[in-house]
PDB file of N, CA and C in Angstrom:
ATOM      1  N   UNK A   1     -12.048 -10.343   3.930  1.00  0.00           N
ATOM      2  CA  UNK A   1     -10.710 -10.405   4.508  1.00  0.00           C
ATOM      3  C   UNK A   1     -10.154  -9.000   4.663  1.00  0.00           C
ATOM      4  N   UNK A   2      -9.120  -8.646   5.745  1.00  0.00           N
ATOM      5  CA  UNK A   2      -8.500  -7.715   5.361  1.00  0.00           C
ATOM      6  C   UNK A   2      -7.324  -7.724   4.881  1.00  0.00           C
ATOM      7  N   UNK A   3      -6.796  -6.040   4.217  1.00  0.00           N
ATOM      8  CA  UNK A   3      -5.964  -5.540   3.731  1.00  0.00           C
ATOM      9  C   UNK A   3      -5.077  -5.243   4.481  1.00  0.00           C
ATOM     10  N   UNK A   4      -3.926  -5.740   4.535  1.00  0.00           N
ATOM     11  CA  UNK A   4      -2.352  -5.483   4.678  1.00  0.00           C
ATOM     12  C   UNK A   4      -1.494  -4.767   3.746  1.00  0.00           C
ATOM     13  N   UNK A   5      -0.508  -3.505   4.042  1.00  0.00           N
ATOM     14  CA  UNK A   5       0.488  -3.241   3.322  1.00  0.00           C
ATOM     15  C   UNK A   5       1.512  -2.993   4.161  1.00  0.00           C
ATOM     16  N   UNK A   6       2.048  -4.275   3.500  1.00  0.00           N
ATOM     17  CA  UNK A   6       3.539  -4.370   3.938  1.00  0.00           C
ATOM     18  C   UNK A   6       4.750  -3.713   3.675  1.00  0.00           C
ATOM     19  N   UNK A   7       5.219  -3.195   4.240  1.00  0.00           N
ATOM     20  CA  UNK A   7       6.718  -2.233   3.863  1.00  0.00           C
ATOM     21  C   UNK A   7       7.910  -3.059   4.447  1.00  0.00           C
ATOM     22  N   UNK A   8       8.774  -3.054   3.850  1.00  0.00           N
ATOM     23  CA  UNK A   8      10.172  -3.705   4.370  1.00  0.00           C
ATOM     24  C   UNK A   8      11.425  -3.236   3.717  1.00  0.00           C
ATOM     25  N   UNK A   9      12.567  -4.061   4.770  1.00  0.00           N
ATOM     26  CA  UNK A   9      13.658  -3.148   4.429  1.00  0.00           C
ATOM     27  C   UNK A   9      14.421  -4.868   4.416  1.00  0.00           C
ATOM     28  N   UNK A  10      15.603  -5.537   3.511  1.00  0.00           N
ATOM     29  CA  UNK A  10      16.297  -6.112   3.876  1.00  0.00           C
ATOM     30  C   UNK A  10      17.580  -6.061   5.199  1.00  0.00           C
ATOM     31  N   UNK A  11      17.641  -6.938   5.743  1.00  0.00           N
ATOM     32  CA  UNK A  11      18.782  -7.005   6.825  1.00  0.00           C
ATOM     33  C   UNK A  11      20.141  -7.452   5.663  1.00  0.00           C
ATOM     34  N   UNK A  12      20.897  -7.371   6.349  1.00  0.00           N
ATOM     35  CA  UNK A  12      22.331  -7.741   5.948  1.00  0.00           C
ATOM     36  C   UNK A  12      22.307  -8.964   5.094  1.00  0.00           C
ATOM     37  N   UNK A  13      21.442  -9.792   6.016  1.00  0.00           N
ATOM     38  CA  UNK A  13      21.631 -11.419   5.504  1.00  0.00           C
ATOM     39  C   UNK A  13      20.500 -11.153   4.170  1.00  0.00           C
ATOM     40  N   UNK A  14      19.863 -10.466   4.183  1.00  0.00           N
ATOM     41  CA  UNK A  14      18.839 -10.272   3.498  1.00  0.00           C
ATOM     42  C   UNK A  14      19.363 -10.098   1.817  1.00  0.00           C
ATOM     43  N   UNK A  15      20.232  -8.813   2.475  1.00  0.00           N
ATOM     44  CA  UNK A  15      20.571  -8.006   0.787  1.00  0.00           C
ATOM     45  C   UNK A  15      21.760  -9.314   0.190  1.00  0.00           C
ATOM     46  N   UNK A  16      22.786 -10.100   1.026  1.00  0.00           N
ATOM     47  CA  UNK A  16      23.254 -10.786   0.647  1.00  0.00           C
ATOM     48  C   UNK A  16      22.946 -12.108   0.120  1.00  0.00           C
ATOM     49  N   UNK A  17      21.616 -12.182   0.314  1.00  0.00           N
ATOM     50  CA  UNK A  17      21.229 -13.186  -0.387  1.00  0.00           C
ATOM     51  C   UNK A  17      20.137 -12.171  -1.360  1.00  0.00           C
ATOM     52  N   UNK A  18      20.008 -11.948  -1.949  1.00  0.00           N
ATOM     53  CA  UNK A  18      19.214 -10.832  -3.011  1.00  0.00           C
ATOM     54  C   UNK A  18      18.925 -11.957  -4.060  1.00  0.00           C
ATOM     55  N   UNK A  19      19.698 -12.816  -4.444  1.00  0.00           N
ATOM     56  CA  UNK A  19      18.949 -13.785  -5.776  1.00  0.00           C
ATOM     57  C   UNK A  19      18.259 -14.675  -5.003  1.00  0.00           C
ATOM     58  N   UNK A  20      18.070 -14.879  -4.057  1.00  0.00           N
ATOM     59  CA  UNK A  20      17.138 -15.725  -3.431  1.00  0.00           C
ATOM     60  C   UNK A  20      15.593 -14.947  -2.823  1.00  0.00           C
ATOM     61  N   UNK A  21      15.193 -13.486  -3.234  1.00  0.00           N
ATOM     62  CA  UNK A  21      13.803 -12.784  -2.836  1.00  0.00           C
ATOM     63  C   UNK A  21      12.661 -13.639  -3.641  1.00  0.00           C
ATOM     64  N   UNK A  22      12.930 -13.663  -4.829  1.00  0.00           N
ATOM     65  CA  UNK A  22      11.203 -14.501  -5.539  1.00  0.00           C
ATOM     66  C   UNK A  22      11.055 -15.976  -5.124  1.00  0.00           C
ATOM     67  N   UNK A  23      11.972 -16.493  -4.200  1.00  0.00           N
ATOM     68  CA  UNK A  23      12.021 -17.576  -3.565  1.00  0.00           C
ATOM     69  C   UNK A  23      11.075 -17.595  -2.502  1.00  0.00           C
ATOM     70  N   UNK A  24      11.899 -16.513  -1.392  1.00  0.00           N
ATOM     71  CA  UNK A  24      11.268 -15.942  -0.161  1.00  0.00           C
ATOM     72  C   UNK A  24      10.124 -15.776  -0.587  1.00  0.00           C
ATOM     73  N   UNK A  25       9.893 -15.109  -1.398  1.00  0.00           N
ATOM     74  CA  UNK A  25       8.528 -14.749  -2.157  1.00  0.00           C
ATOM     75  C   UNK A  25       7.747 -15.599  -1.824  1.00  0.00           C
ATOM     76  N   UNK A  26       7.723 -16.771  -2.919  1.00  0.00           N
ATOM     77  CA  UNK A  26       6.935 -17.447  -3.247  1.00  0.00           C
ATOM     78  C   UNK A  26       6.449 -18.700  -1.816  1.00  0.00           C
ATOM     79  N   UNK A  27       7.570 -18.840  -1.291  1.00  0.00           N
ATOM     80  CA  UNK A  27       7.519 -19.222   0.182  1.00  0.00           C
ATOM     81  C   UNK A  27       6.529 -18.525   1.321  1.00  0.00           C
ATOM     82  N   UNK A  28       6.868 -16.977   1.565  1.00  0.00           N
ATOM     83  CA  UNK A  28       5.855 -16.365   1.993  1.00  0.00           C
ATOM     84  C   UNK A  28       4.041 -16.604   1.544  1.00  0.00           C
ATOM     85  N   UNK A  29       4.017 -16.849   0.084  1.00  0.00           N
ATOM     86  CA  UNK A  29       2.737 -16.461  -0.138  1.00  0.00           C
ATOM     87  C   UNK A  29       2.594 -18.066   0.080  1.00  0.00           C
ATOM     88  N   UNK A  30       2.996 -19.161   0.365  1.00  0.00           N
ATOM     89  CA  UNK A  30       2.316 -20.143   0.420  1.00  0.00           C
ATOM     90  C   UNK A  30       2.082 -20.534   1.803  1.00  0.00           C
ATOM     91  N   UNK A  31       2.846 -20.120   2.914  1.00  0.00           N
ATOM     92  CA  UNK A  31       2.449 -19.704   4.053  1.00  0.00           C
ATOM     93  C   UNK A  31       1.402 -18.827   4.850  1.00  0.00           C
ATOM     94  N   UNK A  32       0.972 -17.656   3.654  1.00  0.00           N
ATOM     95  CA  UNK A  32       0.054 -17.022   4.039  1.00  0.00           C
ATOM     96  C   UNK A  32      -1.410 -17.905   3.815  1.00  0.00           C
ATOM     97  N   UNK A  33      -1.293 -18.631   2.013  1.00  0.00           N
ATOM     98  CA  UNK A  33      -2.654 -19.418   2.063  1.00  0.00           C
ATOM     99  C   UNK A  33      -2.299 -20.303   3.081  1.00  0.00           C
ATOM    100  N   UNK A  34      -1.453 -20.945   3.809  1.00  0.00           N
ATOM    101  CA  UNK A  34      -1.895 -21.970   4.571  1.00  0.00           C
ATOM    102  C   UNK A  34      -2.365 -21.261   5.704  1.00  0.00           C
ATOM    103  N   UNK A  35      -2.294 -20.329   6.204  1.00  0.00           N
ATOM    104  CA  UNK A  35      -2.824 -19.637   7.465  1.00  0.00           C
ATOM    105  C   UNK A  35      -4.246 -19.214   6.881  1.00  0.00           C
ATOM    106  N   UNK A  36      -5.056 -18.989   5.734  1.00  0.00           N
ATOM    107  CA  UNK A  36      -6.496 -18.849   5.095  1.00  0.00           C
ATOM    108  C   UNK A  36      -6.180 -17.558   4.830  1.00  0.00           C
ATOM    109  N   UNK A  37      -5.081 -16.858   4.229  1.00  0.00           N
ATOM    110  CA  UNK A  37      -5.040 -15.578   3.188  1.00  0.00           C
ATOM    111  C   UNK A  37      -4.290 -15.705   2.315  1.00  0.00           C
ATOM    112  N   UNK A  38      -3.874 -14.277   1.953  1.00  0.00           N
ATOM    113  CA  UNK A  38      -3.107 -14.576   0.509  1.00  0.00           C
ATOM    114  C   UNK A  38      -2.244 -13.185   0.034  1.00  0.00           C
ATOM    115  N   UNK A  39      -0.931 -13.399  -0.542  1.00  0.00           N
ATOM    116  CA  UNK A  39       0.045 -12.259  -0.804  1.00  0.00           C
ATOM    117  C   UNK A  39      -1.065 -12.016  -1.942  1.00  0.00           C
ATOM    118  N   UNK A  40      -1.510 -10.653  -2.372  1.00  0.00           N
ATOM    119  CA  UNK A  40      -1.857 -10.351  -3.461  1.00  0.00           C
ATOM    120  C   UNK A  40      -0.421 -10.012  -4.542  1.00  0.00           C
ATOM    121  N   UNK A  41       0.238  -9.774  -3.807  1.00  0.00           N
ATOM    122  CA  UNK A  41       1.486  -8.979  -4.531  1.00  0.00           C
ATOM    123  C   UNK A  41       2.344  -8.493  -3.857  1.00  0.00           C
ATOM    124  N   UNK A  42       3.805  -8.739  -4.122  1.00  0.00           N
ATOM    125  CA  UNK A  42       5.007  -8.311  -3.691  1.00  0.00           C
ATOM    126  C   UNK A  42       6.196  -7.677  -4.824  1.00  0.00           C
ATOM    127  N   UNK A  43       6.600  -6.270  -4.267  1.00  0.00           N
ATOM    128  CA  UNK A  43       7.267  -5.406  -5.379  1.00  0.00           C
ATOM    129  C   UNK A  43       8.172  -5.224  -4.883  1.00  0.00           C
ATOM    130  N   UNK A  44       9.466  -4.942  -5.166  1.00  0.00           N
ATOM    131  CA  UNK A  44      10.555  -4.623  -5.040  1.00  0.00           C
ATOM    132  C   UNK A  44      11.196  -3.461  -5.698  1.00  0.00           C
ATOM    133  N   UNK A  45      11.391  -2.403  -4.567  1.00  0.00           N
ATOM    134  CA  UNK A  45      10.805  -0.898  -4.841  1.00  0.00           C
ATOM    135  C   UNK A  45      12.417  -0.083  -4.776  1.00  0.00           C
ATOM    136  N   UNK A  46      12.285   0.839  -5.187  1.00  0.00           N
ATOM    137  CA  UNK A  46      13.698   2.296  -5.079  1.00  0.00           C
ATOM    138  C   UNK A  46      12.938   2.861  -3.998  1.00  0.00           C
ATOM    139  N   UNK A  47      13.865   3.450  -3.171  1.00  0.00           N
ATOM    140  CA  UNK A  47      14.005   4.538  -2.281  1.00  0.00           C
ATOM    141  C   UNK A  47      13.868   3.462  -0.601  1.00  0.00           C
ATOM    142  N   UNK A  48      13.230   4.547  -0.199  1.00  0.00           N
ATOM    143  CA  UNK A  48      12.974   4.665   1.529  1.00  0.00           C
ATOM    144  C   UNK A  48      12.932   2.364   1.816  1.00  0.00           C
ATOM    145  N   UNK A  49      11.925   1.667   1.260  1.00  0.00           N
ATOM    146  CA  UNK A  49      12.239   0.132   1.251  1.00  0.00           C
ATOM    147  C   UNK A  49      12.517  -0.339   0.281  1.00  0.00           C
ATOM    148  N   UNK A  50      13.041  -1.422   0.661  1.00  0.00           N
ATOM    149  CA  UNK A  50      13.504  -2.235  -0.598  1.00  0.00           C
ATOM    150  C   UNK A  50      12.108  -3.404  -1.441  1.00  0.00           C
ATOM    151  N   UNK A  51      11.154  -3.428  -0.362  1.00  0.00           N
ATOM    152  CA  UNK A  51       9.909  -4.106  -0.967  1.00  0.00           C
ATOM    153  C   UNK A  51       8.939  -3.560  -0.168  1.00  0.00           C
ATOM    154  N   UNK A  52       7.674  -4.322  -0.990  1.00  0.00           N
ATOM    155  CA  UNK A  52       6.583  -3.927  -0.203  1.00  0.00           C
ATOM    156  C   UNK A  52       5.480  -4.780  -0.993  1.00  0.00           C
ATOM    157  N   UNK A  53       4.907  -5.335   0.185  1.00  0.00           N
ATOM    158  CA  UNK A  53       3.538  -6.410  -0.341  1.00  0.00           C
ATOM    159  C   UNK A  53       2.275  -6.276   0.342  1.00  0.00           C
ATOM    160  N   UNK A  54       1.575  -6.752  -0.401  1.00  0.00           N
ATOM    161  CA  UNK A  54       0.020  -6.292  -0.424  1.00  0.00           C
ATOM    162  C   UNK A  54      -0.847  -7.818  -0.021  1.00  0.00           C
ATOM    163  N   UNK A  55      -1.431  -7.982   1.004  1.00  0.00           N
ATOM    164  CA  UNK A  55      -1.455  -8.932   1.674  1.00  0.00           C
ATOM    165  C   UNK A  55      -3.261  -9.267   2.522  1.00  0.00           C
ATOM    166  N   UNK A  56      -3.752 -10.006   2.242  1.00  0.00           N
ATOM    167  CA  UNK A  56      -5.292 -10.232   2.607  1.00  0.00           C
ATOM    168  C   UNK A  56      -5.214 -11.140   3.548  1.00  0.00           C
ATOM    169  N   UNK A  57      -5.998 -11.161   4.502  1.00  0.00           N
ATOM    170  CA  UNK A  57      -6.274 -12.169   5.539  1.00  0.00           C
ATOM    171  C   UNK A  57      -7.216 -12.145   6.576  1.00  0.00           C
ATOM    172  N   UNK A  58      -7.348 -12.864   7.225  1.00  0.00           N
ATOM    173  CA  UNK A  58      -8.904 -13.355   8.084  1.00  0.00           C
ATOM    174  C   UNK A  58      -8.514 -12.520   9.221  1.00  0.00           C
ATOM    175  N   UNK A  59      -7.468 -12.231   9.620  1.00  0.00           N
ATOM    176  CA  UNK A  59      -7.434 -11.013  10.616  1.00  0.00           C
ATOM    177  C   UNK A  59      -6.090 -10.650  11.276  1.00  0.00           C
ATOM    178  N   UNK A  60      -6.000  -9.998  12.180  1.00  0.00           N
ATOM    179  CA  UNK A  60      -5.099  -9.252  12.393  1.00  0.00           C
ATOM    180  C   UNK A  60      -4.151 -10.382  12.957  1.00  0.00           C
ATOM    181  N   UNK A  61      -4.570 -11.347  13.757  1.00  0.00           N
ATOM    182  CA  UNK A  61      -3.613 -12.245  14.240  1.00  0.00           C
ATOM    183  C   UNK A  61      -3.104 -13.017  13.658  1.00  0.00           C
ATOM    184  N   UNK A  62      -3.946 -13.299  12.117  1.00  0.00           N
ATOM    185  CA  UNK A  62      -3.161 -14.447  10.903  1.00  0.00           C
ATOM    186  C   UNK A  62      -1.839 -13.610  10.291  1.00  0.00           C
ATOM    187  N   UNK A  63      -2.240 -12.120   9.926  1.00  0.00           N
ATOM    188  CA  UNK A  63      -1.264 -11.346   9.349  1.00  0.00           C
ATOM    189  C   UNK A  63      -0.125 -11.242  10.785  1.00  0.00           C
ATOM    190  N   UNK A  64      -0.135 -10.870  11.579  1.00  0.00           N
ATOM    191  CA  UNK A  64       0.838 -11.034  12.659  1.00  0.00           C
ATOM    192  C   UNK A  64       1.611 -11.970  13.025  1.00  0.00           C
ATOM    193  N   UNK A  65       0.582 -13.683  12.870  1.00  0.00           N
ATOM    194  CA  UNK A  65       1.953 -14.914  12.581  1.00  0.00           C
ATOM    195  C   UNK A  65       2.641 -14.768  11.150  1.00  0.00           C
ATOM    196  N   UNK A  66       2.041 -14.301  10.327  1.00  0.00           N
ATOM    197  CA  UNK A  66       2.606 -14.495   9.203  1.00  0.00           C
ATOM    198  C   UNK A  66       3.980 -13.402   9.240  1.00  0.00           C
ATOM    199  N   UNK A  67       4.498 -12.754   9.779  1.00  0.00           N
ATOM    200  CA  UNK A  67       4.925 -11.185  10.167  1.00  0.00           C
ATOM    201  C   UNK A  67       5.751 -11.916  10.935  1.00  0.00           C
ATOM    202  N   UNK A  68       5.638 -12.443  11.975  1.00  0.00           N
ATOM    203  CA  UNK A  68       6.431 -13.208  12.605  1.00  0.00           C
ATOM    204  C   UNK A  68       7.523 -14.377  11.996  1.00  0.00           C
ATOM    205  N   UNK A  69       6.420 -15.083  11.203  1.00  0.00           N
ATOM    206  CA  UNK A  69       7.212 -15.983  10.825  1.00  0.00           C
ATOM    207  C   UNK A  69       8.086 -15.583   9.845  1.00  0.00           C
ATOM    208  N   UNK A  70       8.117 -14.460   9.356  1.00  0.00           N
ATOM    209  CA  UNK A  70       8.795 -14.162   8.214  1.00  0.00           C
ATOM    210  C   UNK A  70      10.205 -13.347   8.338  1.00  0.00           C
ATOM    211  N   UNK A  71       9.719 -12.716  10.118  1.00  0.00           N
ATOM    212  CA  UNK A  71      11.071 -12.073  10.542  1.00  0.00           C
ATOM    213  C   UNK A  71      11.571 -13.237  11.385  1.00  0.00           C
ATOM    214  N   UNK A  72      11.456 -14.135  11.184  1.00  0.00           N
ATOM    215  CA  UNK A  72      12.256 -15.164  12.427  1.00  0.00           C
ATOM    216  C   UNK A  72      12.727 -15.637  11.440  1.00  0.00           C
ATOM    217  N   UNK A  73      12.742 -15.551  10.020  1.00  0.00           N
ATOM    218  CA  UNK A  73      13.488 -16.125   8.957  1.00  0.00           C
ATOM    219  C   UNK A  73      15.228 -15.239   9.067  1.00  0.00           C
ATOM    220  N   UNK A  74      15.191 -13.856   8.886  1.00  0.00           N
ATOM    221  CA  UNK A  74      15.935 -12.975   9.873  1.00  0.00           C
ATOM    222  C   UNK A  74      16.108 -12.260   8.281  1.00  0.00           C
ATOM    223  N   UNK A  75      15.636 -12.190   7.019  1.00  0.00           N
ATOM    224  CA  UNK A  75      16.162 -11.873   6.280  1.00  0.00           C
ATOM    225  C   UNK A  75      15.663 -10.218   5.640  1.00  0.00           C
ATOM    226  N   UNK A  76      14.484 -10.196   6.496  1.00  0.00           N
ATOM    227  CA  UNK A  76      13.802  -8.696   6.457  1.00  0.00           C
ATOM    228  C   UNK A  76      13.555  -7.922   7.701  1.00  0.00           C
ATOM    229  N   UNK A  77      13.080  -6.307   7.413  1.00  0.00           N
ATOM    230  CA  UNK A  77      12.470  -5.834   8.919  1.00  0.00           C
ATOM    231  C   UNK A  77      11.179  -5.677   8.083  1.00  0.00           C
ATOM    232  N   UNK A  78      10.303  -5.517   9.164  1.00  0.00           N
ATOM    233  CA  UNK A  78       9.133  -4.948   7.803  1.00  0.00           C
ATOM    234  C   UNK A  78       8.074  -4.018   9.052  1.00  0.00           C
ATOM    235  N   UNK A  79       7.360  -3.262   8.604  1.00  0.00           N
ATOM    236  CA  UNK A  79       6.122  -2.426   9.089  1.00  0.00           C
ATOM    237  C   UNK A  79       5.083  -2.488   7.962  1.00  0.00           C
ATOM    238  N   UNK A  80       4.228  -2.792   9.355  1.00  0.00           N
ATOM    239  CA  UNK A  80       2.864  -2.973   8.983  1.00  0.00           C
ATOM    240  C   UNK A  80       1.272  -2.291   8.733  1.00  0.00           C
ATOM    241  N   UNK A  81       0.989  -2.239   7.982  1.00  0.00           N
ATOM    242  CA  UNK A  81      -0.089  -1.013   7.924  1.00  0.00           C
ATOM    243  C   UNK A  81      -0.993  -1.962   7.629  1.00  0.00           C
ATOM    244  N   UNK A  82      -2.655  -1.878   7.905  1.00  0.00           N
ATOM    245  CA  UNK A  82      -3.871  -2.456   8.006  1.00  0.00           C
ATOM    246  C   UNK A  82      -4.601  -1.167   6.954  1.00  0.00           C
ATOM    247  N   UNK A  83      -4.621  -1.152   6.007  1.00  0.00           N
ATOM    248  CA  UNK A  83      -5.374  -0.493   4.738  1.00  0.00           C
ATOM    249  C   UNK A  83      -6.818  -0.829   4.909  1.00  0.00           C
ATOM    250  N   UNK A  84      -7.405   0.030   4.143  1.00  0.00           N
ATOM    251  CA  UNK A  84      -8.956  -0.011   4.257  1.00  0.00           C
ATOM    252  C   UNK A  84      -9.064   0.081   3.170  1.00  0.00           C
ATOM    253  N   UNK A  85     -10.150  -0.551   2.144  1.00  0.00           N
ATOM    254  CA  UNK A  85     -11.221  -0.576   1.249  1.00  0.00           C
ATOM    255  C   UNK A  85     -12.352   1.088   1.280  1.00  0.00           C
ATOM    256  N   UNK A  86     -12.379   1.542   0.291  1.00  0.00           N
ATOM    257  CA  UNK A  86     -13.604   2.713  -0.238  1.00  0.00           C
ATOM    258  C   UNK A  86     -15.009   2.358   1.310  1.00  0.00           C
ATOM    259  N   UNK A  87     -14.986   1.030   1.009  1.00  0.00           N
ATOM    260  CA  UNK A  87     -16.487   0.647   1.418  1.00  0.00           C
ATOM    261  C   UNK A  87     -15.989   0.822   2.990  1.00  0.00           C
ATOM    262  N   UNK A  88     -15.476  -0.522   3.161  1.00  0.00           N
ATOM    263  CA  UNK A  88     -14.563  -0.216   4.892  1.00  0.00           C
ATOM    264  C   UNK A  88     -14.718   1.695   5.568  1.00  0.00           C
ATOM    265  N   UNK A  89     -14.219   1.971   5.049  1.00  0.00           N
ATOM    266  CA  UNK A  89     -13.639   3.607   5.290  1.00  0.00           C
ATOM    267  C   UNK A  89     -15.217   4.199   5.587  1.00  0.00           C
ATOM    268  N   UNK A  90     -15.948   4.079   4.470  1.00  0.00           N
ATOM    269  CA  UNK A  90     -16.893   4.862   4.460  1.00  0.00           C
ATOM    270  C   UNK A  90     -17.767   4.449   6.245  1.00  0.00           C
ATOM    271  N   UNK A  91     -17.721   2.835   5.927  1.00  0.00           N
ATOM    272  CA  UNK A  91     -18.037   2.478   7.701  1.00  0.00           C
ATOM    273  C   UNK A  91     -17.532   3.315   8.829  1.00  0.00           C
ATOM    274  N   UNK A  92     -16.485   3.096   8.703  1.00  0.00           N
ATOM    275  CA  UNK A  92     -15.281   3.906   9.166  1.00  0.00           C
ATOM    276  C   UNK A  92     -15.914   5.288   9.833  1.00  0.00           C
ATOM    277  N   UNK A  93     -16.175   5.764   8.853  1.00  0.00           N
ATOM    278  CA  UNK A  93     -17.004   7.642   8.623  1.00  0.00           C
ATOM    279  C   UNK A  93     -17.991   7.828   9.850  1.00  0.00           C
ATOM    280  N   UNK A  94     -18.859   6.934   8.864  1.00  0.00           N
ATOM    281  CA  UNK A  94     -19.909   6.284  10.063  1.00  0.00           C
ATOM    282  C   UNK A  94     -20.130   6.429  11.060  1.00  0.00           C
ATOM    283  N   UNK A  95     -19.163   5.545  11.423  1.00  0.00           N
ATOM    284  CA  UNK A  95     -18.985   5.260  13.044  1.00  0.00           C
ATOM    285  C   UNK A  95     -18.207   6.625  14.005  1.00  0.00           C
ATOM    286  N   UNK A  96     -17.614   7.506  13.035  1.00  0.00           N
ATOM    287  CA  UNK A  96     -17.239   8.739  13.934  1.00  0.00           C
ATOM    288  C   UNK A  96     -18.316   9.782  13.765  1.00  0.00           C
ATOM    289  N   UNK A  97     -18.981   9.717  12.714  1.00  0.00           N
ATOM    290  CA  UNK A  97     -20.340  10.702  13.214  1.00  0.00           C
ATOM    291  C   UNK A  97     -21.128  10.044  13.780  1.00  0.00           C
ATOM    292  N   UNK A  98     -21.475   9.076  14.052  1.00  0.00           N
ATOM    293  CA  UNK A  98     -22.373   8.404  14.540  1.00  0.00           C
ATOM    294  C   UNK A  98     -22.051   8.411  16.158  1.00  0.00           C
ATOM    295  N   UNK A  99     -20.996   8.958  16.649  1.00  0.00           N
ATOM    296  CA  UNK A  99     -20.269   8.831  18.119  1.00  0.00           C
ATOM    297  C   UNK A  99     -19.891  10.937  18.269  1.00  0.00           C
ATOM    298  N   UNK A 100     -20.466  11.011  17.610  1.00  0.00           N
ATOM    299  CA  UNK A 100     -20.457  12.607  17.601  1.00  0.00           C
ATOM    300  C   UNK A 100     -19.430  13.577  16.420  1.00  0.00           C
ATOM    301  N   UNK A 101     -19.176  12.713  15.604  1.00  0.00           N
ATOM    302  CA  UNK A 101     -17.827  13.763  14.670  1.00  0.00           C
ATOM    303  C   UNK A 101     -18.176  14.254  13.563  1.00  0.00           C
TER     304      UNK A 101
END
């Protein structure tokens, strides 16, 4: 599967409902297994966002409904980063010397 890291910021409606996040939470991650991945983990962070979760899935378009469905809730913004694995990366390497780098 791949690696997702999620960054987010609450919206208005977001921060005003603040005792309701391990809800959202737990809502999110059961949405993600029903799409065939899975929240590894969601933190709720100081500075630049207010969270950020760590997120596995069968591919870029499962993590993208899931992204969707979560901002049509209206209660976050979030950006998305596609992380790589040691092993991944090293492929990664690979494939740019292998194409001349």
């Amino acid at each position: 599967m791949a690696t997702f890291v999620v960054l987010g910021n609450w919206t208005a409606e977001g921060a005003k409902a603040y005792a309701d996040a391990p809800a959202r939470a737990r809502a999110n991650a059961e949405a993600a297994a029903a799409m065939g991945g899975r929240i590894v983990g969601t933190y709720w962070t100081l500075g630049q966002y207010d969270f950020v979760s760590i997120i596995e899935a069968p591919s870029d378009e499962a993590v993208t409904a899931g992204i969707l469905l979560n901002g049509a809730r209206g209660f976050g913004r979030t950006v998305t980063m596609r992380a790589f694995t040691t092993s991944e990366f090293e492929g990664i390497i690979g494939q740019a010397k292998a194409a001349g780098g």
